[in-house]
Structure formats: C-alpha cells, structure tokens
C-alpha atoms as a PDB file:
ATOM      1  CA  UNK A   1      -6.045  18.210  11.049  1.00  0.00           C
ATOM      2  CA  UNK A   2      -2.824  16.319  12.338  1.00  0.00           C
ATOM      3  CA  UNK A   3       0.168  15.780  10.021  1.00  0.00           C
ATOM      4  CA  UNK A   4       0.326  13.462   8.337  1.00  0.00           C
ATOM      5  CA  UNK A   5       3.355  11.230   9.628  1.00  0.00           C
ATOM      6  CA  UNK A   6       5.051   9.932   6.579  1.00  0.00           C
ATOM      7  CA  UNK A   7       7.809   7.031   6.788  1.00  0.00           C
ATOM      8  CA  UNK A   8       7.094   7.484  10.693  1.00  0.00           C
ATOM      9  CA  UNK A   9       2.869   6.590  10.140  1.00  0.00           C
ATOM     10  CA  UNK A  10       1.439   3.358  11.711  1.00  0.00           C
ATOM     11  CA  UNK A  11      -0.193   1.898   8.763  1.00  0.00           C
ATOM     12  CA  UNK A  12       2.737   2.543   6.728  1.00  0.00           C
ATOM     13  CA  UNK A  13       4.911   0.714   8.948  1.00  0.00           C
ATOM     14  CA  UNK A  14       2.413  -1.727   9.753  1.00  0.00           C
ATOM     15  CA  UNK A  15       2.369  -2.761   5.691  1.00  0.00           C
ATOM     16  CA  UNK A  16       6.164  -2.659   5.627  1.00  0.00           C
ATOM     17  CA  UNK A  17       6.521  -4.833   8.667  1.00  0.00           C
ATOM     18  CA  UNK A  18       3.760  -7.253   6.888  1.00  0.00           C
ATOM     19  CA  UNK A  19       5.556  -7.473   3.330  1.00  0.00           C
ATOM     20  CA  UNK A  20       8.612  -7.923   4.940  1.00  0.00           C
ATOM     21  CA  UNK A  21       7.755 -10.786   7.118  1.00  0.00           C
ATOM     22  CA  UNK A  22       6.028 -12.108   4.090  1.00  0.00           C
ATOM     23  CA  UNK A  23       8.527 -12.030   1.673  1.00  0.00           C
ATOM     24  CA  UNK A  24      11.578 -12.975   4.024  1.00  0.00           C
ATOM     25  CA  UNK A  25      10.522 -15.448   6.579  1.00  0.00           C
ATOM     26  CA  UNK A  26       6.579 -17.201   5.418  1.00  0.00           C
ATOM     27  CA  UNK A  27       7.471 -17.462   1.558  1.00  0.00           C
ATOM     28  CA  UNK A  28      10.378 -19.069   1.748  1.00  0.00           C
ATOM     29  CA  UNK A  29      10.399 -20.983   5.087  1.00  0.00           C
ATOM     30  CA  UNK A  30       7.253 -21.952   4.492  1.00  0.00           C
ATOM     31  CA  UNK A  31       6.556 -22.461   0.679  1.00  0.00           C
ATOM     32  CA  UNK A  32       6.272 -25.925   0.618  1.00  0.00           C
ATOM     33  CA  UNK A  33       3.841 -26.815   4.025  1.00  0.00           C
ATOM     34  CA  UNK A  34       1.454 -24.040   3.180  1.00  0.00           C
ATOM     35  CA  UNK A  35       1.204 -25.440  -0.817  1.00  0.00           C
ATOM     36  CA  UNK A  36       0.804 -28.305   0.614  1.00  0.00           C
ATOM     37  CA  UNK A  37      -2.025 -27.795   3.558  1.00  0.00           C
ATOM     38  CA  UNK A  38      -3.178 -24.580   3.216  1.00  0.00           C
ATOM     39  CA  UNK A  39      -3.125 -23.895  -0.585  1.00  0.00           C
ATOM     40  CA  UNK A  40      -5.696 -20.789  -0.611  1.00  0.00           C
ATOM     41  CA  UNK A  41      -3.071 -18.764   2.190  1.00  0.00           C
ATOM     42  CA  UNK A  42      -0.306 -20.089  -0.174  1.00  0.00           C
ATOM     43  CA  UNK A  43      -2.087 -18.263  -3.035  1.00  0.00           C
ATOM     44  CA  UNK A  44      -3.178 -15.213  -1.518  1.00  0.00           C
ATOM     45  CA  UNK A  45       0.193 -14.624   0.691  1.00  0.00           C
ATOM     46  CA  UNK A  46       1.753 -15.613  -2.259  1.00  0.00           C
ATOM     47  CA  UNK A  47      -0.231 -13.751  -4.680  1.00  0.00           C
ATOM     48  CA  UNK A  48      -1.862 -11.084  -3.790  1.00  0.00           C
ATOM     49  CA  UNK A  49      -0.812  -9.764  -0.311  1.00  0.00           C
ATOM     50  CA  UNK A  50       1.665  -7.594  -1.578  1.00  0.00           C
ATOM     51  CA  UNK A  51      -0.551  -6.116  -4.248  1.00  0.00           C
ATOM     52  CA  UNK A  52      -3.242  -5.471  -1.124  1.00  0.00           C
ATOM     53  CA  UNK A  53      -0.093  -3.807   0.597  1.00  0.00           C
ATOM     54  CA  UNK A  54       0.812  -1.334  -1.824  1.00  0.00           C
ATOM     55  CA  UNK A  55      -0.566   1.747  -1.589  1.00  0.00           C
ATOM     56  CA  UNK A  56       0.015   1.640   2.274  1.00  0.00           C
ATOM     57  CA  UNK A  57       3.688   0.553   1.827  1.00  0.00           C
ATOM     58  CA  UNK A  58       4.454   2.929  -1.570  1.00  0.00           C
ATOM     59  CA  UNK A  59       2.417   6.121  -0.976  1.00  0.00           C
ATOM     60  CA  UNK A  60       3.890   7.701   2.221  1.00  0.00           C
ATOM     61  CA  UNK A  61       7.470   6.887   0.854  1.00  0.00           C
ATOM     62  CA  UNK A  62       6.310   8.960  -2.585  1.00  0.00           C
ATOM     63  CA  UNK A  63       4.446  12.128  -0.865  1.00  0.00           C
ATOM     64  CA  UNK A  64       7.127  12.282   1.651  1.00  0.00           C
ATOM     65  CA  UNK A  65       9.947  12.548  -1.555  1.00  0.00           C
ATOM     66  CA  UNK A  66       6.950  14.973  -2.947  1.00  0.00           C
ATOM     67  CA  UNK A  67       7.184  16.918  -0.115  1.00  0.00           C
ATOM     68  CA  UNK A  68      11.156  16.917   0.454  1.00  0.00           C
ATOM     69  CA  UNK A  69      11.345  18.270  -3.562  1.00  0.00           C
ATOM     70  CA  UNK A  70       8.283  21.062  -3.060  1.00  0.00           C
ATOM     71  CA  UNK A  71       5.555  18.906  -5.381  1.00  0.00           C
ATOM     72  CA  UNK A  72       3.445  18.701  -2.143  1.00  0.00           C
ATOM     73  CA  UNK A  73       2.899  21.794  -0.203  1.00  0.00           C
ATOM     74  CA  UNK A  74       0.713  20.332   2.407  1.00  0.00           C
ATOM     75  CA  UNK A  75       1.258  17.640   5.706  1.00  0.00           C
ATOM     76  CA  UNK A  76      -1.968  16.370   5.290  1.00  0.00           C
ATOM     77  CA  UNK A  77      -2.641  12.550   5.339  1.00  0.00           C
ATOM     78  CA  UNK A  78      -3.376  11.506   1.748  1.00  0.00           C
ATOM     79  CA  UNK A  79      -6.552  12.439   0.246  1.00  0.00           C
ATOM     80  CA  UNK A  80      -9.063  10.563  -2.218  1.00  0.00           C
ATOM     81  CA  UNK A  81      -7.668  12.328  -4.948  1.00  0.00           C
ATOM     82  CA  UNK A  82      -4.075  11.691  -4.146  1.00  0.00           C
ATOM     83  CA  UNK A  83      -4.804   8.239  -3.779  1.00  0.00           C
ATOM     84  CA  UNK A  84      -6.681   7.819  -6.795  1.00  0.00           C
ATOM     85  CA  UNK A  85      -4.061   9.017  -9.233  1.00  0.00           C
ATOM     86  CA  UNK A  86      -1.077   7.013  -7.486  1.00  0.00           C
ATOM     87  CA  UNK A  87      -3.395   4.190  -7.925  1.00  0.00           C
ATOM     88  CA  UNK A  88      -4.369   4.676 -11.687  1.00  0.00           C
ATOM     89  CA  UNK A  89      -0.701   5.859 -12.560  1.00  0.00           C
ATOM     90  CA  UNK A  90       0.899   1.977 -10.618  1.00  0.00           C
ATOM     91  CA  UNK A  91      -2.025  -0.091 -12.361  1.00  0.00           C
ATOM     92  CA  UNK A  92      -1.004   1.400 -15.882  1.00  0.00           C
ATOM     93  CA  UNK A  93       2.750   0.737 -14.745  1.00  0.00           C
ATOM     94  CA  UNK A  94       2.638  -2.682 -13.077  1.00  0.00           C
ATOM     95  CA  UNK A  95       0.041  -4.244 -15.379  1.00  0.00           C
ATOM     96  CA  UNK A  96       0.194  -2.593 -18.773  1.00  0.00           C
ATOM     97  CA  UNK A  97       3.438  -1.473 -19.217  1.00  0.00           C
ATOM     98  CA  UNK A  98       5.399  -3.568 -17.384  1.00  0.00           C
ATOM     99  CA  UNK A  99       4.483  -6.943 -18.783  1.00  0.00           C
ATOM    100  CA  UNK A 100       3.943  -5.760 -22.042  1.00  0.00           C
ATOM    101  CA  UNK A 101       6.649  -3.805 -22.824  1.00  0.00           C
ATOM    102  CA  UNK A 102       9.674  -4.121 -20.411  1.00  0.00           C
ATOM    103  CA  UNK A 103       8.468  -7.889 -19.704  1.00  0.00           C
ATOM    104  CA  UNK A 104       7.816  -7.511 -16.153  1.00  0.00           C
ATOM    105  CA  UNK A 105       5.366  -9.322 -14.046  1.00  0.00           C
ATOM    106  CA  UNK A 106       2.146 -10.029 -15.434  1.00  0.00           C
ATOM    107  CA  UNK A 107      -1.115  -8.701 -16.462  1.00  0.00           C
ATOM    108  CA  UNK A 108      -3.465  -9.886 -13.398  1.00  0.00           C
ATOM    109  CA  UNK A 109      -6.357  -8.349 -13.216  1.00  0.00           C
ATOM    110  CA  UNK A 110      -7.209  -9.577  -9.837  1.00  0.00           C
ATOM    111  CA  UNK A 111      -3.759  -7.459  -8.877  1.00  0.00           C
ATOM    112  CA  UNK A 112      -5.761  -4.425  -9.813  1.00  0.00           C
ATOM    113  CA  UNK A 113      -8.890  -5.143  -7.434  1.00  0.00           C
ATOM    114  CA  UNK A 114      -6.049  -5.652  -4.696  1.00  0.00           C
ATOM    115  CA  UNK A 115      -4.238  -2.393  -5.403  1.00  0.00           C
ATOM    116  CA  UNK A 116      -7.931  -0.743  -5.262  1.00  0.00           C
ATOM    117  CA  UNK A 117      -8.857  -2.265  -2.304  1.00  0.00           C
ATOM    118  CA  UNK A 118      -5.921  -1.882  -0.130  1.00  0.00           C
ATOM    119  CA  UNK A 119      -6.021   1.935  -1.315  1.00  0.00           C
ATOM    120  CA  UNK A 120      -9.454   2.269  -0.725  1.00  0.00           C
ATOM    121  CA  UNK A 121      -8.794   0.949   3.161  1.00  0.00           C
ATOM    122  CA  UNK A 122      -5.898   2.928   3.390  1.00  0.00           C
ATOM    123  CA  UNK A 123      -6.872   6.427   2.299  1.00  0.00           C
ATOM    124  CA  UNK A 124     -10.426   5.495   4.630  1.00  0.00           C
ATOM    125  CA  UNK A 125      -8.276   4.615   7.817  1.00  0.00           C
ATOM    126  CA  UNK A 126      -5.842   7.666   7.045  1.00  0.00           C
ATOM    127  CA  UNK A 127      -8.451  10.441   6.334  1.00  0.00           C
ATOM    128  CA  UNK A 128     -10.527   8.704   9.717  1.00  0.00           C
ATOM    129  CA  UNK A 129      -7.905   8.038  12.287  1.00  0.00           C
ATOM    130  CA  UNK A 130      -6.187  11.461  11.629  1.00  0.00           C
ATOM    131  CA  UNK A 131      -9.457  13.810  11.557  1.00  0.00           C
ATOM    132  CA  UNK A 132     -10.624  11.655  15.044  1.00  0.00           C
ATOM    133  CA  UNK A 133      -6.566  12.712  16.440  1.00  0.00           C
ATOM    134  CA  UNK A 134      -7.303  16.139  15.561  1.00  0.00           C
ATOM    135  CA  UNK A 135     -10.505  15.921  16.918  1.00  0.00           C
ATOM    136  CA  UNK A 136      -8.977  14.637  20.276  1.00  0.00           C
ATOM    137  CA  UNK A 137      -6.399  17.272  20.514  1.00  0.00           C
ATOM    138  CA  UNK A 138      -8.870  20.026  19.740  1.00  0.00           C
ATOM    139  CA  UNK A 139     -10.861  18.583  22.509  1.00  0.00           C
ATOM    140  CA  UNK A 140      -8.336  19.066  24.935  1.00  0.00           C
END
C-alpha cells in the first residue's frame, strides 16, 4: 500500500482549504445575506461544517506528530481503528468535557453525528483511494 501522505494528502488539504474559506471569507462576509436568504446553508456552514471537517482536517496533523515522536510505526493511511479512537477520544473532549467542565462550546449532539460522518467518509476515501494507487503502481 502507498504512504500515507500526511500534511501533504489531498483530502487533508482539501478540508483545510474548506474550513478556511469558511471561517475567513463566507462567515463573516457573508453572515448577514445567507441568514437572511438562505438560512439552512447559514446553519449548516455555520454549524456544522466544521464538525463534518474534522477528522479530515485534525487526524493527519495528529498521526503525522505520532509518527515524528515514534507512537506510530507505520505510513499507512489511517485505519478504522485509528479513526475510531480519535473520534471517541474528540467527542468525549469537545462535547463532554469541554462544555461541562472548562466551559467550552456546547453539548450538540448533532456535532457528534457530524464528527462520525465526516470520519466515516474520510477513513472510506483514505483506505479506497490509497489501496486503488497501490493497485495502479503494482500494475505497472
């Protein structure tokens, strides 16, 4: 199987590019039309895009600092597992201790069904597009 690519992987900086075109041109150029006329994008782009966005925005960044301090001892994209547990260990941060204890955020559930989902379509077009790379350079 291919490495995996890290801070240098398409759907990583796909999801960075995304958030940050969120966050620093729509959201605040655009707050007030899209409340206005388009109040379901408002709410979602508002809302819950970055939750959708971070597994494929966080997780390279963390396996690559995994890998740089020897807790990873492979280059292989992230598996189901991997995923999983980043996933699990975020929702408890973000959503339980976060808001309840350092007063950060808030307890959404629908924030958790985003971090699934966008994890769940990450870790499925990781695992895919590198096994059908490594596929095409075994083919050669």
């Amino acid at each position: 199987m291919k490495s995996f690519g890290y801070l240098q992987d398409k759907l990583f900086l796909s999801a960075l590019t995304i958030y940050s075109f969120n966050k620093l041109l729509i959201l605040p150029h655009f707050n007030g039309f899209l409340r206005l006329h388009a109040f379901w994008i408002w709410i979602f782009m508002h809302g819950h895009l970055d939750d959708l966005l971070l597994i494929p925005a966080a997780l390279p960044v963390v396996l690559w600092l995994h890998r740089q301090l020897g807790l990873r001892n492979h280059d292989e994209p992230p598996g189901w597992g991997e995923m999983a547990g980043h996933l699990i260990i975020w929702s408890v941060m973000c959503k339980l201790v976060g808001p309840r204890y350092l007063h950060l955020g808030v307890a959404d559930p629908w924030d958790l069904l985003c971090f699934a989902a966008g994890g769940i379509a990450a870790c499925g077009w990781w695992q895919h597009s590198y096994r059908c790379q490594s596929k095409a350079i075994h083919e050669f």
